[in-house]
C-alpha atoms as a PDB file:
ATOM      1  CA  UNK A   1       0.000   0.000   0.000  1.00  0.00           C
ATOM      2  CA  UNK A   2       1.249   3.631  -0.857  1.00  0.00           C
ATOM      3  CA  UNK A   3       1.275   6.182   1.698  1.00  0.00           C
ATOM      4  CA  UNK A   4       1.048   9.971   0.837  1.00  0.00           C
ATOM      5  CA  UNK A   5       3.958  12.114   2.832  1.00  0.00           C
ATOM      6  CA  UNK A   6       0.983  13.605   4.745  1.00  0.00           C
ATOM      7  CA  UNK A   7       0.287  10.181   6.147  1.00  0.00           C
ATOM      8  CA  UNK A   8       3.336   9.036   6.646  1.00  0.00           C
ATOM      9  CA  UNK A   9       4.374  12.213   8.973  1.00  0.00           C
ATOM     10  CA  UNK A  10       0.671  11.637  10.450  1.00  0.00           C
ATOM     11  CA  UNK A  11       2.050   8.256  11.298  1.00  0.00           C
ATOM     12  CA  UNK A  12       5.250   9.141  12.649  1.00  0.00           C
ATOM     13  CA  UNK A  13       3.986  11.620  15.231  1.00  0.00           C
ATOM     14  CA  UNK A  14       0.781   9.133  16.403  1.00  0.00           C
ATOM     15  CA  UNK A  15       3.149   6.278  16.760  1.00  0.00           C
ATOM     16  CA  UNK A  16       5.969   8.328  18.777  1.00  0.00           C
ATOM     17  CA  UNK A  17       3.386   9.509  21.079  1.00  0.00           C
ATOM     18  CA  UNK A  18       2.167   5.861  21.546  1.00  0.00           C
ATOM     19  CA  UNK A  19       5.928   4.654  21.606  1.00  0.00           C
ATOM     20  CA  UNK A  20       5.746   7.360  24.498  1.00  0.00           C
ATOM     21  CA  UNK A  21       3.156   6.493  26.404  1.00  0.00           C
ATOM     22  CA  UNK A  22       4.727   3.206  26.192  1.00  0.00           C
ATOM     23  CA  UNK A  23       7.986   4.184  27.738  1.00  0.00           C
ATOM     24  CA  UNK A  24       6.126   5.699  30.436  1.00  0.00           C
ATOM     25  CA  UNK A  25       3.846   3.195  31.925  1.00  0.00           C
ATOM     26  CA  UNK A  26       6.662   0.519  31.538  1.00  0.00           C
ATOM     27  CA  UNK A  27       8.561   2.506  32.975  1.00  0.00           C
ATOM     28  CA  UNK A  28       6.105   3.766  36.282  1.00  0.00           C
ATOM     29  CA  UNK A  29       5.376  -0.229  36.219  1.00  0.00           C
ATOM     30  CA  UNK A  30       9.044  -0.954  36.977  1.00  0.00           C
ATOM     31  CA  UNK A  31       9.634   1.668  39.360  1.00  0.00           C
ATOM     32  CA  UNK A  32       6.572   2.770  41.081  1.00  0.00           C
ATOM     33  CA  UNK A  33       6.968   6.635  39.753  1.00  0.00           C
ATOM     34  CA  UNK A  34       6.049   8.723  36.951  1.00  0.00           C
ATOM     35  CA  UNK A  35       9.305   9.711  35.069  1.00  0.00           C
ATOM     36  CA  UNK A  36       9.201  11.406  31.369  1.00  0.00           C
ATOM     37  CA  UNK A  37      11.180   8.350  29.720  1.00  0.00           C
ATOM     38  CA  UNK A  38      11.415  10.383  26.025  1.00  0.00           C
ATOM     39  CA  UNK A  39      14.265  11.894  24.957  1.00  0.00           C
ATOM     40  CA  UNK A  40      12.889  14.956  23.826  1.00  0.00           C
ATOM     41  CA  UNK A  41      10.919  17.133  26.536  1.00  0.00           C
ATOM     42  CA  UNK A  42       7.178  16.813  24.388  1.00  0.00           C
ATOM     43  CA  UNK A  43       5.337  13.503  25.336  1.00  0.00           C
ATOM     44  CA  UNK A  44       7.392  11.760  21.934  1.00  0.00           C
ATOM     45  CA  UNK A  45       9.783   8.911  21.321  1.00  0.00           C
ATOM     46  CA  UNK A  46      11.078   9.436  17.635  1.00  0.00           C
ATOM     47  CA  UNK A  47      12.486   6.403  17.579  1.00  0.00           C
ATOM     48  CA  UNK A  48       9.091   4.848  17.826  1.00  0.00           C
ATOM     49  CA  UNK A  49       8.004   7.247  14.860  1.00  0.00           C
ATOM     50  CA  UNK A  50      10.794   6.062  12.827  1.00  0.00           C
ATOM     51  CA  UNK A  51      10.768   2.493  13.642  1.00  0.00           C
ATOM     52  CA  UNK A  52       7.047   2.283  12.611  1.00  0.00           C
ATOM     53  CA  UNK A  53       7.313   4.209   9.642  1.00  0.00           C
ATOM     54  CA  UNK A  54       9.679   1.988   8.287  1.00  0.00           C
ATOM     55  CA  UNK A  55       8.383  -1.511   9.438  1.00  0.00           C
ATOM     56  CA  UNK A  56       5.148  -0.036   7.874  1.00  0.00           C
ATOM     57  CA  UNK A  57       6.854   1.295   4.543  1.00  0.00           C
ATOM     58  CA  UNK A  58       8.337  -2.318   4.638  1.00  0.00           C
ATOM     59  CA  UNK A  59       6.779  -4.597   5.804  1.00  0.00           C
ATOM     60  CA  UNK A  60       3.019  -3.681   5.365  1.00  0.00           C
ATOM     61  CA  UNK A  61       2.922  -6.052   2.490  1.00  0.00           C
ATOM     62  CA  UNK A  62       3.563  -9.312   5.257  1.00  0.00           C
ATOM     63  CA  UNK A  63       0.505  -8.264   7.047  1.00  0.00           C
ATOM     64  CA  UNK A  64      -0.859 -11.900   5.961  1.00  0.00           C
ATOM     65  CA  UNK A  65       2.364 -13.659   7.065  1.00  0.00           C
ATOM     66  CA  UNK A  66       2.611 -13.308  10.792  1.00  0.00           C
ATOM     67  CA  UNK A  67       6.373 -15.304  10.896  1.00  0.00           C
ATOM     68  CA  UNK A  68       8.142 -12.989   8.192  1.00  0.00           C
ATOM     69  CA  UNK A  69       6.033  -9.939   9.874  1.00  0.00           C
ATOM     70  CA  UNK A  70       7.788 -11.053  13.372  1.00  0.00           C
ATOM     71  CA  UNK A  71      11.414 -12.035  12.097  1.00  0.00           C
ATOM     72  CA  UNK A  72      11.227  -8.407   9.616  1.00  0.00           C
ATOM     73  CA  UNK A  73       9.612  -6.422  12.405  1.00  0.00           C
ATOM     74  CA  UNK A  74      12.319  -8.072  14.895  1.00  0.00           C
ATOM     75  CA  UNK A  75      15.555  -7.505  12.672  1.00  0.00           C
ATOM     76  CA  UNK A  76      14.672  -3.727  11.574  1.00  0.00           C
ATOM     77  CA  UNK A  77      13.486  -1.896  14.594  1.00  0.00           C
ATOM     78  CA  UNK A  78      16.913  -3.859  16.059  1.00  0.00           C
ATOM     79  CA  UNK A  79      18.812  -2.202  13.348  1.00  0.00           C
ATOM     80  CA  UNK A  80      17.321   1.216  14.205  1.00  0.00           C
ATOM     81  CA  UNK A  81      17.948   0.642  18.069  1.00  0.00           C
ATOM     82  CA  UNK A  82      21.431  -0.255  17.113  1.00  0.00           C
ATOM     83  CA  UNK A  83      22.259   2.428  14.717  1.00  0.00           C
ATOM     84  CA  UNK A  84      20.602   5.258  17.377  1.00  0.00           C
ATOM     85  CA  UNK A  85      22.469   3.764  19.732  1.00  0.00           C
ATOM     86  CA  UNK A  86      25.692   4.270  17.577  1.00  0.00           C
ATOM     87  CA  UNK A  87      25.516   7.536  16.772  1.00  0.00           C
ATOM     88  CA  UNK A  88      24.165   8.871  20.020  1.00  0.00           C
ATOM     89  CA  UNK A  89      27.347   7.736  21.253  1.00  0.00           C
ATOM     90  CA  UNK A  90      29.677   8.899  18.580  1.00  0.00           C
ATOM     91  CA  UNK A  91      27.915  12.378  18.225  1.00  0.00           C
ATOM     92  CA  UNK A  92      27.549  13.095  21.895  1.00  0.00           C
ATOM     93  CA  UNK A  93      29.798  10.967  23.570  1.00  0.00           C
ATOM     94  CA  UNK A  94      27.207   9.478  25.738  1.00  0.00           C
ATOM     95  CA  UNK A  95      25.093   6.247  25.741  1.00  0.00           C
ATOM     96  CA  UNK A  96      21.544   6.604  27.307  1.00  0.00           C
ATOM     97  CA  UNK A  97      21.024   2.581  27.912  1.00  0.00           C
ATOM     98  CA  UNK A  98      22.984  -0.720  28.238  1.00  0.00           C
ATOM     99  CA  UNK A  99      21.615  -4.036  27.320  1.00  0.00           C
ATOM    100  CA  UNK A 100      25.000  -5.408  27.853  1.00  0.00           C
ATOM    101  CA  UNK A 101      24.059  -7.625  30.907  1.00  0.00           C
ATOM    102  CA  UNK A 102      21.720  -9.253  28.677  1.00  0.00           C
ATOM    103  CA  UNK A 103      22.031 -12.058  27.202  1.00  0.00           C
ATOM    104  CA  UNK A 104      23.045 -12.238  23.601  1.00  0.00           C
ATOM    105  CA  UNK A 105      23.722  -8.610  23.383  1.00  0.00           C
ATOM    106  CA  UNK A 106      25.218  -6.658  20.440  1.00  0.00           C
ATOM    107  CA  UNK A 107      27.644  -4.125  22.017  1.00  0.00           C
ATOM    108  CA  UNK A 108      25.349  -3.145  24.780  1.00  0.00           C
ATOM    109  CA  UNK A 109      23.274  -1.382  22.010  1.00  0.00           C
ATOM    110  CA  UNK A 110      20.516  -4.249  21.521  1.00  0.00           C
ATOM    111  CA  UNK A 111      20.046  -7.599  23.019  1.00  0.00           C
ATOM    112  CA  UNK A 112      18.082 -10.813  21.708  1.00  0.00           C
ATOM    113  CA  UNK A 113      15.398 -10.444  24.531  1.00  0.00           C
ATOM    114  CA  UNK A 114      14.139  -7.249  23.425  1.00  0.00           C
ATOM    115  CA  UNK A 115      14.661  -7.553  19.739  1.00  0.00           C
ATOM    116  CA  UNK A 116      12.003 -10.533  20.253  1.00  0.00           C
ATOM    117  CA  UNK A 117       9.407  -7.893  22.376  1.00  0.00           C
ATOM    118  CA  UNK A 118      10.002  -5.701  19.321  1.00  0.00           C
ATOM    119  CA  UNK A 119       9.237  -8.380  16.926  1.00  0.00           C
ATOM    120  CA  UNK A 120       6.069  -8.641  18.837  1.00  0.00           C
ATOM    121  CA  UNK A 121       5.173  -5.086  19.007  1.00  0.00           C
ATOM    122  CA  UNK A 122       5.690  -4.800  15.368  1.00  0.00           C
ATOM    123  CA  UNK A 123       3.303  -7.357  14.528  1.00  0.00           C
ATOM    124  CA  UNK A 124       0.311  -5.929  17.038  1.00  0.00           C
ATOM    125  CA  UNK A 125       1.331  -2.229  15.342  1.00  0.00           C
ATOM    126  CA  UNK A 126       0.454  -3.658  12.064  1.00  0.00           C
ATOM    127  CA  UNK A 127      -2.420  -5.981  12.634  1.00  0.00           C
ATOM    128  CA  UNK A 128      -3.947  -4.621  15.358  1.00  0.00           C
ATOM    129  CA  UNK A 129      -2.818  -0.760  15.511  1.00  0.00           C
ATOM    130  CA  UNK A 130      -2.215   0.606  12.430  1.00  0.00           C
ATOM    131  CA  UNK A 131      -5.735  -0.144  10.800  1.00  0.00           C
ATOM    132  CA  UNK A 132      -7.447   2.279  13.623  1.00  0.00           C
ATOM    133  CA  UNK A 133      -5.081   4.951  12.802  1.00  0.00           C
ATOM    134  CA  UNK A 134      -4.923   5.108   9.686  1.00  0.00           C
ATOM    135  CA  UNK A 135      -8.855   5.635   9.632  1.00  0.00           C
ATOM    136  CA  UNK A 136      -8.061   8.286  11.725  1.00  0.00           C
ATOM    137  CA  UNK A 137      -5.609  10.239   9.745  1.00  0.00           C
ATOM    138  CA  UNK A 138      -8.398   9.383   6.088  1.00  0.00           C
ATOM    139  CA  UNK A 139     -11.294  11.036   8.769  1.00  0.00           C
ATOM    140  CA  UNK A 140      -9.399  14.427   9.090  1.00  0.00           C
ATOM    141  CA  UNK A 141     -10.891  16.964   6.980  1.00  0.00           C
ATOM    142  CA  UNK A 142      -7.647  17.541   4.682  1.00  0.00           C
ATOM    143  CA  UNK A 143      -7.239  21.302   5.838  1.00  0.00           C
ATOM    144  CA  UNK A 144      -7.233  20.460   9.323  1.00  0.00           C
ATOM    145  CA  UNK A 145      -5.323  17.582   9.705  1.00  0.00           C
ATOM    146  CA  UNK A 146      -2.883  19.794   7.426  1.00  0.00           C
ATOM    147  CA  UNK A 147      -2.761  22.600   9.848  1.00  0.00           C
ATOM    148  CA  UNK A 148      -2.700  20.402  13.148  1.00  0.00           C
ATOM    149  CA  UNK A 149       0.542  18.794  11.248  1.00  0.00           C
ATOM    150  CA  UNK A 150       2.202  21.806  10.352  1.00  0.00           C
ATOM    151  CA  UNK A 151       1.647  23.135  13.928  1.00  0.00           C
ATOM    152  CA  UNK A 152       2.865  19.712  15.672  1.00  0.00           C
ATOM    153  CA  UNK A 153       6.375  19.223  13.182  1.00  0.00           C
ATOM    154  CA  UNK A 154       6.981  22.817  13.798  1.00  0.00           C
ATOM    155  CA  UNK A 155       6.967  21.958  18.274  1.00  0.00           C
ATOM    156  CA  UNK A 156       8.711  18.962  17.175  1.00  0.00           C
ATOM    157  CA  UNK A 157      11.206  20.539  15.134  1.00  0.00           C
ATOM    158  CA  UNK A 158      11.789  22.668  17.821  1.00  0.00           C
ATOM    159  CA  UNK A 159      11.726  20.350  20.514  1.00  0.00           C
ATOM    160  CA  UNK A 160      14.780  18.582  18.727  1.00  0.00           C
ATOM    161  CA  UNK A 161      16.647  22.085  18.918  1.00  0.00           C
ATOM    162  CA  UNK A 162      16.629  22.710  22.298  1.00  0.00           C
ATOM    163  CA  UNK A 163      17.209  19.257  23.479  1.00  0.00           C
ATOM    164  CA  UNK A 164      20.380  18.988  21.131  1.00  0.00           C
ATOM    165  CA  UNK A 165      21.663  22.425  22.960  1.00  0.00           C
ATOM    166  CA  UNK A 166      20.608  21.013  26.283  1.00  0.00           C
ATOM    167  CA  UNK A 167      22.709  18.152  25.399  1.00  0.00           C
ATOM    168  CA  UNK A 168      25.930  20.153  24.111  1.00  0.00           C
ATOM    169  CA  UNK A 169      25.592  22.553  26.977  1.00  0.00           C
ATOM    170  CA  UNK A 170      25.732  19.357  29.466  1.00  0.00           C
ATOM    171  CA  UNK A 171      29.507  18.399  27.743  1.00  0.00           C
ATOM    172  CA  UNK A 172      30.764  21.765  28.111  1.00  0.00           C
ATOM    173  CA  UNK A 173      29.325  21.834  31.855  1.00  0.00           C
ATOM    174  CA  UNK A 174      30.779  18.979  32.773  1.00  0.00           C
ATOM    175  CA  UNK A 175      34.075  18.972  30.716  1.00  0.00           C
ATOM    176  CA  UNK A 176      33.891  22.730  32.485  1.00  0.00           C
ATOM    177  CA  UNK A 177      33.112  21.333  36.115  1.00  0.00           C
ATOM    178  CA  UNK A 178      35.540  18.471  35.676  1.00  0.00           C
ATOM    179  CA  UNK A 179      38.866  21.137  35.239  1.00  0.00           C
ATOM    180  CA  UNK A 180      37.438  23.310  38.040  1.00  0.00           C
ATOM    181  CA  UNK A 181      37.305  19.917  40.697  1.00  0.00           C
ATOM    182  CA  UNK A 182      40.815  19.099  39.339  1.00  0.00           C
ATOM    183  CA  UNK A 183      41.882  22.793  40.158  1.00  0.00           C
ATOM    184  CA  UNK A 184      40.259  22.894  43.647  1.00  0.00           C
ATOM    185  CA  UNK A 185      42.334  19.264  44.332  1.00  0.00           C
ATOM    186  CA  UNK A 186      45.409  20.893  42.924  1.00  0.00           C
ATOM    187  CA  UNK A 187      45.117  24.042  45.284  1.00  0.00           C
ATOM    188  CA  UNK A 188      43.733  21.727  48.445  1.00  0.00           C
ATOM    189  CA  UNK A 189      46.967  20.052  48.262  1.00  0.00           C
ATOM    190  CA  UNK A 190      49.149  23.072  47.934  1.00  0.00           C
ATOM    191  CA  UNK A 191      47.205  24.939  50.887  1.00  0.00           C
ATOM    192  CA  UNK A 192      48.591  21.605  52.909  1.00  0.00           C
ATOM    193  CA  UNK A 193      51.888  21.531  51.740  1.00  0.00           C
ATOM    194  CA  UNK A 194      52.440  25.272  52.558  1.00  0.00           C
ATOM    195  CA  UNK A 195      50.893  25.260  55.899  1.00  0.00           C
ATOM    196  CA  UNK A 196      53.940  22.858  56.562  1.00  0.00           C
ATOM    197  CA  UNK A 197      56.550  24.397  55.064  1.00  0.00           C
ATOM    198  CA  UNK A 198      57.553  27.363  57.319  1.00  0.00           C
ATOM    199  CA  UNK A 199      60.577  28.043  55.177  1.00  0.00           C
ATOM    200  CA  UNK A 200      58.419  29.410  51.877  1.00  0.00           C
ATOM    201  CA  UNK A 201      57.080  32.665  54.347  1.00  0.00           C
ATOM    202  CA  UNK A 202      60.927  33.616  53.629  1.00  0.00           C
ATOM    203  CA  UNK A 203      59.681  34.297  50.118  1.00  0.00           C
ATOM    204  CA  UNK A 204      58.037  37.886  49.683  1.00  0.00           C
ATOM    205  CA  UNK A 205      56.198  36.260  46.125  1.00  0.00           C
ATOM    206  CA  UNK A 206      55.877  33.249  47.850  1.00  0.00           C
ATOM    207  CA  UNK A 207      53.991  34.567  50.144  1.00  0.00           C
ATOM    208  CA  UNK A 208      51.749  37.130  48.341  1.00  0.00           C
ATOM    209  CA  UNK A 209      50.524  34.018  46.011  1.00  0.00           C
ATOM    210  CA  UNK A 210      50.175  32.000  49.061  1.00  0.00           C
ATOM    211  CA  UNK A 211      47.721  34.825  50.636  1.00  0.00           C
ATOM    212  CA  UNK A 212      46.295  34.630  47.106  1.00  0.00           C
ATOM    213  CA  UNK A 213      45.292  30.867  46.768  1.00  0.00           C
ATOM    214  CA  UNK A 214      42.052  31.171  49.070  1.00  0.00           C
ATOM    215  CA  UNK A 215      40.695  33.277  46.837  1.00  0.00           C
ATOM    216  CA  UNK A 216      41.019  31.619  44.116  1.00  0.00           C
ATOM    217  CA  UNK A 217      39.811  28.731  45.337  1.00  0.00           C
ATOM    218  CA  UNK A 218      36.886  30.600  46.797  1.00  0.00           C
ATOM    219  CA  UNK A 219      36.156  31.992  43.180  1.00  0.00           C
ATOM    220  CA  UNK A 220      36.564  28.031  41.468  1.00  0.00           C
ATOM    221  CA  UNK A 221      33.858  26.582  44.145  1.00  0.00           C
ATOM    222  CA  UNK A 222      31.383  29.342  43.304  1.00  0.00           C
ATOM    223  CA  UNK A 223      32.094  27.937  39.582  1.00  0.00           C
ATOM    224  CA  UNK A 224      31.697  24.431  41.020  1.00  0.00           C
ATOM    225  CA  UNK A 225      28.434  25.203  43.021  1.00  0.00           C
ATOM    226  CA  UNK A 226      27.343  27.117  39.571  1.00  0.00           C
ATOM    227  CA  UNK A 227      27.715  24.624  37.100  1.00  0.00           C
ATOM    228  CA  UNK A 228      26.605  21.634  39.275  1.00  0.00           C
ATOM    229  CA  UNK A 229      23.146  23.803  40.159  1.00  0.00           C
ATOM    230  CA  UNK A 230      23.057  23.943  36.138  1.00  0.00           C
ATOM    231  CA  UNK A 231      23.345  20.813  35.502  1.00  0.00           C
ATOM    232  CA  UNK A 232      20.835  19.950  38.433  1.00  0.00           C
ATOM    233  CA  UNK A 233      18.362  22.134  37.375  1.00  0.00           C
ATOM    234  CA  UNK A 234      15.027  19.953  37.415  1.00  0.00           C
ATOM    235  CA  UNK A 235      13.213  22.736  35.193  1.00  0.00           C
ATOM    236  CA  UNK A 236      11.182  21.034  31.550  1.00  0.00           C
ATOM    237  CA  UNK A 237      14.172  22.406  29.231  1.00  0.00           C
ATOM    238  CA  UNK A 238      17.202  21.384  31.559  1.00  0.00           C
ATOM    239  CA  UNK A 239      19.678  18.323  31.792  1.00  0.00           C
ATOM    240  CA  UNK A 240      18.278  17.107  34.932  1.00  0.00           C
ATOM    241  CA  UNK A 241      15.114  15.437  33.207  1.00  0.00           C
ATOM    242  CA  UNK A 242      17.372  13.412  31.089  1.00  0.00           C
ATOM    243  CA  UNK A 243      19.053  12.110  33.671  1.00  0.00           C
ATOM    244  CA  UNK A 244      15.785  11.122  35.206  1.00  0.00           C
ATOM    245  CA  UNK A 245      14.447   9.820  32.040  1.00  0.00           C
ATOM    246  CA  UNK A 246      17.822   7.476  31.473  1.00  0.00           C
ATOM    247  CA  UNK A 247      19.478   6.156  34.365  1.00  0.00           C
ATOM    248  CA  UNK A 248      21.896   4.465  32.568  1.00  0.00           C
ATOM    249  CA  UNK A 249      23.005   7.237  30.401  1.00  0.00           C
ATOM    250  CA  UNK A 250      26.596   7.443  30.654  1.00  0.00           C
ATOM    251  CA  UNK A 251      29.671  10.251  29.601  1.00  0.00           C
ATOM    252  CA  UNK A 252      32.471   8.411  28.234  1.00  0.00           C
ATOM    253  CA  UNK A 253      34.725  11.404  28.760  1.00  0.00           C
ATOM    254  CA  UNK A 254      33.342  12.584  32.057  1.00  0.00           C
ATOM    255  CA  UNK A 255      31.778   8.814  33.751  1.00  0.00           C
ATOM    256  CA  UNK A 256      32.858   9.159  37.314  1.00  0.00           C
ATOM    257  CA  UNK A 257      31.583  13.123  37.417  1.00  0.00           C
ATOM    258  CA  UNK A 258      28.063  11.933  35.925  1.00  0.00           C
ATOM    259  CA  UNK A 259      27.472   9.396  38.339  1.00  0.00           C
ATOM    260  CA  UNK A 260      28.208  11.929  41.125  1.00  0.00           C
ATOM    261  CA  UNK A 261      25.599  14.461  39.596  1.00  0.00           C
ATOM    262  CA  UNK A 262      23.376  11.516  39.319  1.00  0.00           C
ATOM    263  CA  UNK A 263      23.462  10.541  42.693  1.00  0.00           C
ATOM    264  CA  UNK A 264      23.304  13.725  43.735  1.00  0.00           C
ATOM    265  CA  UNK A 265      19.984  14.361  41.584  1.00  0.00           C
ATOM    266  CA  UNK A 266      18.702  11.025  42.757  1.00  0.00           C
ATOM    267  CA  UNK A 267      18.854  12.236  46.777  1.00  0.00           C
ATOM    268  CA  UNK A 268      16.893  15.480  45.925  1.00  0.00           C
ATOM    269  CA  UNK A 269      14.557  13.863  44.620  1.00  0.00           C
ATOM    270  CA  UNK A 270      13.769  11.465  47.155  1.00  0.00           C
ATOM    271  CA  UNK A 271      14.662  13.561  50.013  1.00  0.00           C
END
């Protein structure tokens, strides 16, 4: 079956809001609270969107073939999973979850037990699913279902653009924060080795830096308490909700520091 662009974008925005709710109530199953598991702040999962579009554009055709619906279903939302997974990590430097204490896991990326619950999804989308909504999006009246699309891309569109700068202003925060810590260590240590070193008060320049240093370090933890209050900041826009809405999201250049803020985040909350 051939879908007009106006469906398919109709179809990509229904299904990532279904992909979200989803997320959500697996998530508030799991843990007993209500956490916004997308990655964007709107109640979305593109990945959903995408995945559905394309087992649809594919696959649509095996409607009547339930095996090669499960096994095609299975193998490309995988692929996607993997792939997002890839470059999430190579753009960003992060990964935001970790199959890899799964069994039968592909890099920590995908895993054979959730491949198969895609599988399974895929073939309920199409079967079940998909024949509801696409009556819906033929019952718009053309001109509204055009505007309410124009109006939802356009919050999506933008959506994507501030989560992407939420997500480069976390790096520089926390490559920022990391160099600060390491400069408060650096003049912790040479506060001690000066207090027992009577013999550097012989040196005038010496002296004047050592009266200096507490100052400085006073200025570098007001940067510290700054950037970690950023970074903490549970507001909609900020890169506090991600690390609510992935646990397991992880900094390869800054791990240790993440986990900190993490923990930190976590006792706030719960407090």
């Amino acid at each position: 079956m051939e879908h007009s662009l106006y469906a398919i974008l109709w179809y990509f925005l229904i299904y990532a809001f279904l992909g979200w709710c989803l997320e959500v109530v697996f998530c508030t199953l799991r843990t007993g609270k209500w956490v916004n598991r997308g990655f964007l702040n709107g109640p979305v999962c593109p990945i959903y969107g995408f995945g559905m579009v394309i087992v649809l554009m594919a696959l649509e055709p095996l409607a009547d073939r339930p095996l090669a619906l499960f096994v095609g279903s299975a193998l490309l939302t995988s692929a996607l999973e993997l792939i997002t997974g890839w470059a999430l990590k190579t753009l960003f430097h992060t990964t935001w979850w970790d199959y890899s204490k799964q069994k039968f896991n592909l890099g920590g990326y995908i895993c054979l037990k959730f491949s198969l619950a895609w599988g399974l999804v895929g073939m309920f989308a199409v079967k079940v699913l998909h024949p509801p909504v696409n009556r819906f999006v033929e019952w718009m009246p053309r001109p509204v279902g055009l505007a309410l699309l124009v109006l939802w891309m356009a919050v999506f569109v933008a959506d994507v653009a501030v989560t992407l700068r939420t997500l480069i202003g976390l790096g520089r925060d926390l490559g920022e924060l990391e160099k600060v810590v390491a400069a408060l260590r650096k003049g912790s240590d040479t506060i001690s080795r000066n207090l027992g070193d009577a013999a550097l008060a012989a040196d005038e320049r010496l002296e004047e830096g050592r009266q200096a240093l507490p100052q400085k370090l006073a200025e570098l933890e007001a940067r510290r308490d700054f950037l970690q209050a950023r970074i903490l900041d549970t507001r909609l826009f900020g890169a506090a909700r991600l690390m609510k809405a992935f646990p397991a999201m992880k900094d390869l250049r800054h791990s240790e520091l993440l986990a900190e803020l993490k923990e930190t985040l976590h006792e706030r909350l719960h407090r």
